[in-house]
Protein backbone atom coordinates (compact mmCIF):
# COMPACT_ATOMS: atom_id res chain seq x y z
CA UNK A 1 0.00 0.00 0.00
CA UNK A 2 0.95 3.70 -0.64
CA UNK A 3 -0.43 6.10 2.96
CA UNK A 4 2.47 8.76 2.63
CA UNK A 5 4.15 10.47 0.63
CA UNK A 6 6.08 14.00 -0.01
CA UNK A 7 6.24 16.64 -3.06
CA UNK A 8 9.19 18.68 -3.18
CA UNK A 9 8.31 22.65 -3.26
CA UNK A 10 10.84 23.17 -6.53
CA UNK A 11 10.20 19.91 -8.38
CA UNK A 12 13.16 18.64 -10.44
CA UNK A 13 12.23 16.89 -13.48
CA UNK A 14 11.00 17.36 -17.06
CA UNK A 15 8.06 15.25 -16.66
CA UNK A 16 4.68 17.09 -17.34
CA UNK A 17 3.77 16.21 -13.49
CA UNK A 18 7.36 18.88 -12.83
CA UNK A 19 6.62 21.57 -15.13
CA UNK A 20 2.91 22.01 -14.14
CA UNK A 21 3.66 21.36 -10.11
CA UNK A 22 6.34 24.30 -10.40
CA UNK A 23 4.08 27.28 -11.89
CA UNK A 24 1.81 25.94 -9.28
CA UNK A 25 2.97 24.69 -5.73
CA UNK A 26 4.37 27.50 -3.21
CA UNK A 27 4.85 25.00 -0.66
CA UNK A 28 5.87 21.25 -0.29
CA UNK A 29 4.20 18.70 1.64
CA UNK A 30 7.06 16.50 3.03
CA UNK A 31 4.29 14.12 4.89
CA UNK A 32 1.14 13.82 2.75
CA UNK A 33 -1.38 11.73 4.19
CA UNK A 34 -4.92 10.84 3.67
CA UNK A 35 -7.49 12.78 3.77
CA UNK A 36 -5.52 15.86 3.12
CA UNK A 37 -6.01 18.14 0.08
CA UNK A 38 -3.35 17.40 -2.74
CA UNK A 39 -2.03 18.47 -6.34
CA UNK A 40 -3.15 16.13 -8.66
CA UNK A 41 -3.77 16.15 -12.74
CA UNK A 42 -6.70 14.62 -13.86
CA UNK A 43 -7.18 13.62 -17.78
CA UNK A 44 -10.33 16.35 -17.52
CA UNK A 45 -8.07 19.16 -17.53
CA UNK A 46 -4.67 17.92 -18.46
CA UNK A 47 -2.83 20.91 -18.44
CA UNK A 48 -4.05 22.36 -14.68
CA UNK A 49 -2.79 21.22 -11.33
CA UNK A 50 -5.89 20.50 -9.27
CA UNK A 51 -5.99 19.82 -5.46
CA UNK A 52 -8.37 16.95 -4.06
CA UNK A 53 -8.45 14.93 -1.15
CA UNK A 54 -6.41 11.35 -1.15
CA UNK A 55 -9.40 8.67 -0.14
CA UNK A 56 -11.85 7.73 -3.13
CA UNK A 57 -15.28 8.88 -2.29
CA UNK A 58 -17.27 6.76 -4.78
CA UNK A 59 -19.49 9.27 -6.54
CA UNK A 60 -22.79 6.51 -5.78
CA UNK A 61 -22.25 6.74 -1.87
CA UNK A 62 -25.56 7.88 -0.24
CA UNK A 63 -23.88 9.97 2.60
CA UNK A 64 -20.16 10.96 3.39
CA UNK A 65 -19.55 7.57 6.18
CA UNK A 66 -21.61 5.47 3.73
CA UNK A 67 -18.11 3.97 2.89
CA UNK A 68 -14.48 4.02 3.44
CA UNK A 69 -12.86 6.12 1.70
CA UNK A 70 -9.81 3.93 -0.19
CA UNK A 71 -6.40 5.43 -0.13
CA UNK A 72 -5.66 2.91 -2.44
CA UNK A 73 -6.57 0.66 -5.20
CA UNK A 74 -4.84 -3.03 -6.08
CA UNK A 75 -4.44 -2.99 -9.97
CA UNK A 76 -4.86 -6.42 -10.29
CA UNK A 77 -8.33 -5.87 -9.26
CA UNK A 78 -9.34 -2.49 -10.95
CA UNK A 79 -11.46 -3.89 -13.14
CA UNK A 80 -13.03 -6.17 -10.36
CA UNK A 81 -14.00 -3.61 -8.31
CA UNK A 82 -17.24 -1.15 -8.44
CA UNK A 83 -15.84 1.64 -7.43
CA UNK A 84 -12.28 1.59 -9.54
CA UNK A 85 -14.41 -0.19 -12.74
CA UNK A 86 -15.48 2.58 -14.30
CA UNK A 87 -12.98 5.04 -13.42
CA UNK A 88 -10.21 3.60 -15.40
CA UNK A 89 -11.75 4.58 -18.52
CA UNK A 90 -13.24 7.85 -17.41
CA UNK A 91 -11.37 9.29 -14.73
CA UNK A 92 -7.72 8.91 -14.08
CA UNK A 93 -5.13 11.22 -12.76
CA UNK A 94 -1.80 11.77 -12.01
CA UNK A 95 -0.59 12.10 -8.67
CA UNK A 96 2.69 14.65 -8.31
CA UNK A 97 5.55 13.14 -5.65
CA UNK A 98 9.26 13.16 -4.80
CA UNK A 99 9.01 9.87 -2.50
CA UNK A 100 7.15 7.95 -0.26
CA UNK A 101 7.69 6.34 2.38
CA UNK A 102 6.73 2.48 3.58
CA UNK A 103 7.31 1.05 7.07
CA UNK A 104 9.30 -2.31 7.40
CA UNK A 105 8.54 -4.91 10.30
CA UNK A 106 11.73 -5.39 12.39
CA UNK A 107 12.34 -7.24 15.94
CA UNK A 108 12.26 -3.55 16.97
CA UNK A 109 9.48 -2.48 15.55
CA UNK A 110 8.55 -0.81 12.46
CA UNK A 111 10.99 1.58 10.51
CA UNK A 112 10.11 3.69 7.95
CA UNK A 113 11.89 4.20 5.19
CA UNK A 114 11.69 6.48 2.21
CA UNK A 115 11.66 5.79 -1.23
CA UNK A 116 12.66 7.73 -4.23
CA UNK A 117 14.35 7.83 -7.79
CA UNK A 118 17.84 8.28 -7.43
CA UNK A 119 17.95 11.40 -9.36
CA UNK A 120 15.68 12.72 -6.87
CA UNK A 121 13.66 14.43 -9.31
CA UNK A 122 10.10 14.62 -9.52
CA UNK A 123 7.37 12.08 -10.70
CA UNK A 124 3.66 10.68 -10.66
CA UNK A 125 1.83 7.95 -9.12
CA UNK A 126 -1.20 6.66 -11.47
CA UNK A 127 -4.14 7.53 -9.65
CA UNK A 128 -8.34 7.25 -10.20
CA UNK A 129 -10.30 10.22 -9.07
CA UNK A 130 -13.75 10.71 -8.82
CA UNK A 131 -15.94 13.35 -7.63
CA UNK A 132 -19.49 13.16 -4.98
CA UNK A 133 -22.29 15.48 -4.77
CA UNK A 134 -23.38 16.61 -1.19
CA UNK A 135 -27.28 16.05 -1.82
CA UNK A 136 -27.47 17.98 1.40
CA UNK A 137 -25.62 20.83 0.67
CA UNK A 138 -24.86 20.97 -3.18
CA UNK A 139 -21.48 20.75 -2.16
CA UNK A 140 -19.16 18.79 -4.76
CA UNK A 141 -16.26 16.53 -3.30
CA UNK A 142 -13.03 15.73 -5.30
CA UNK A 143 -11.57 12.87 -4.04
CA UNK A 144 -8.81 10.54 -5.53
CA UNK A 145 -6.86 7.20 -5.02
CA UNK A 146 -3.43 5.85 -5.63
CA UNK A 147 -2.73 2.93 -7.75
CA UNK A 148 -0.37 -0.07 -5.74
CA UNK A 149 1.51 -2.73 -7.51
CA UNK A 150 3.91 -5.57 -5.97
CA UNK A 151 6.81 -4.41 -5.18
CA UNK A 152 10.14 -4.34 -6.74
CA UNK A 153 13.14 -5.81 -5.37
CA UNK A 154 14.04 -2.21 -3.84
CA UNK A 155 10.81 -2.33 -2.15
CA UNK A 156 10.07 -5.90 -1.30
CA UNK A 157 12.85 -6.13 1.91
CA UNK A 158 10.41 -3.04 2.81
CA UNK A 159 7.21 -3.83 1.92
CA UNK A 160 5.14 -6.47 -0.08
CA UNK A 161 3.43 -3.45 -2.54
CA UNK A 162 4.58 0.05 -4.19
CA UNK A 163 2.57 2.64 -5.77
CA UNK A 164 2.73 2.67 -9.74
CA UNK A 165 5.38 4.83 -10.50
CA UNK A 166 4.85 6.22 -14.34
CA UNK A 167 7.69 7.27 -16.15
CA UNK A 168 7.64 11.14 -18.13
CA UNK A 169 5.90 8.94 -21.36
CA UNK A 170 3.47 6.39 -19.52
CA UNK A 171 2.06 10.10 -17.89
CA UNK A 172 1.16 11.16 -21.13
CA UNK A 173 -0.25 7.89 -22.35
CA UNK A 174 -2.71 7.60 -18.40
CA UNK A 175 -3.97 11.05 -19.31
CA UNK A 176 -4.89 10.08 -22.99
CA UNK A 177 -8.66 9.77 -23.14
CA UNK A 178 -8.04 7.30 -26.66
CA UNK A 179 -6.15 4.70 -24.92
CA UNK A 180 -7.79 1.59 -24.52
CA UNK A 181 -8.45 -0.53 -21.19
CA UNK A 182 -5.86 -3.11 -21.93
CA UNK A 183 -3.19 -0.40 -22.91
CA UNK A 184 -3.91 1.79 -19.68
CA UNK A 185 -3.59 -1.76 -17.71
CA UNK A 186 -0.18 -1.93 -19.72
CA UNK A 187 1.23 0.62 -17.82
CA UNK A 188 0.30 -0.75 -13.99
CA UNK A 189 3.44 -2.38 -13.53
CA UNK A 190 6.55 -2.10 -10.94
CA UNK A 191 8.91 0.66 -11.41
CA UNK A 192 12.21 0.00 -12.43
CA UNK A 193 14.23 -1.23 -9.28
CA UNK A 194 17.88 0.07 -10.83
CA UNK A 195 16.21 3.19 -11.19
CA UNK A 196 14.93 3.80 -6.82
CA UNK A 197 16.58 3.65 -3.79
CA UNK A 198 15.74 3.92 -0.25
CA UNK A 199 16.61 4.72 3.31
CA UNK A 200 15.18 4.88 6.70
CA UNK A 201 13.77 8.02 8.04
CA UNK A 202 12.83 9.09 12.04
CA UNK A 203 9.67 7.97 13.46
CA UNK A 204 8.60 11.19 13.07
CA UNK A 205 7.29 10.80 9.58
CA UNK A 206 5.04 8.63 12.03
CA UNK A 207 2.58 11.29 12.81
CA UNK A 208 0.78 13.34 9.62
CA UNK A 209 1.06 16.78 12.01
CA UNK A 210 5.02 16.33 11.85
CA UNK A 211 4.89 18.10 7.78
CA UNK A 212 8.39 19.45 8.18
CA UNK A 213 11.46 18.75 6.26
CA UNK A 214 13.08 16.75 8.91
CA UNK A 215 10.96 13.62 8.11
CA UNK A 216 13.51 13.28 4.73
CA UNK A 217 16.20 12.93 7.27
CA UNK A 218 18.30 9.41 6.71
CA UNK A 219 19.13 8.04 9.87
């Protein structure tokens, strides 16, 4: 599973996710975490950085606690599921990140670590978005969900599953609205393992109020 992850204020990068997040972000978020709002770029308005909040609200649930929201979505399953089904034809997105970070079981405890590119620069988780009307209120809710894989062999010591990690072309391809099912399921793969590294990080990335820089800290 994917619950944290950071965007660097000044993205480094080429990748569309880079050049839109710069003219756009003022501030990083070095501890993302559900629930939160957060840049994303959905293939409704390719070209604008839009911030929603990271836990699917399926647009058929009757009231806000109707369901849990779902940080996350398997993509061997997508097309199993109700609430991912549709979406992957209709509304995907791309989420912006530098890293994220995974905790691994030890005799000690758990440790998190953090896990980027070892360029460091800038790139985007696939994601599914969807959006819920407030019958209530008339109030419309943006909501979105991250896209997990198995892991590589730089994440498997860590963790058993990784976010999809798209490279600079497989962003353009998730945002194409001709792309077919089976080619957009194409892309849902592990991220190159020669390409990532990781390291552990204080227990401080523990808590979503600690959102300061210190969290990238290796031990």
């Amino acid at each position: 599973m994917c619950g944290r992850y950071s965007v660097a204020p000044k993205p480094k990068g080429d990748s569309k996710a880079a050049r839109l997040l710069a003219q756009s972000m003022k501030e990083g978020r070095f501890n993302a975490a559900p629930s939160q709002a957060l840049p994303v770029i959905t293939n409704e308005q390719p070209d604008q950085v839009q911030f929603f909040s990271w836990g699917l609200q399926p647009f058929w649930a009757k009231d806000a606690k109707a369901v849990k929201r779902s940080i996350n979505a398997r993509a061997e399953t997508l097309t199993e599921k109700p609430s991912f089904r549709k979406l992957l034809t209709s509304k995907r997105c791309l989420v912006p990140a530098d890293g994220f970070f995974e905790w691994q079981v030890t005799p000690q405890g758990k440790v998190p670590h953090r896990i980027l590119l070892k360029n460091e620069e800038l790139f985007s988780f696939a994601g599914l978005w969807d959006e819920w009307l407030d019958r209530g209120t008339g109030e419309v809710l943006h909501t979105y969900t991250i896209i997990t894989t198995e892991a590589n062999e730089v994440v498997r010591p860590i963790h058993d599953r990784m976010p999809v990690i798209l490279s600079p072309e497989a962003e353009e391809l998730w945002l194409d609205e001709h792309e077919s099912q089976e080619e957009l399921l194409s892309l849902l793969h592990p991220f190159q393992a020669e390409q990532m590294k990781a390291y552990p990080v204080s227990p401080l990335v523990n808590s979503p109020l600690n959102d300061v820089p210190e969290v990238l800290n290796s031990l």
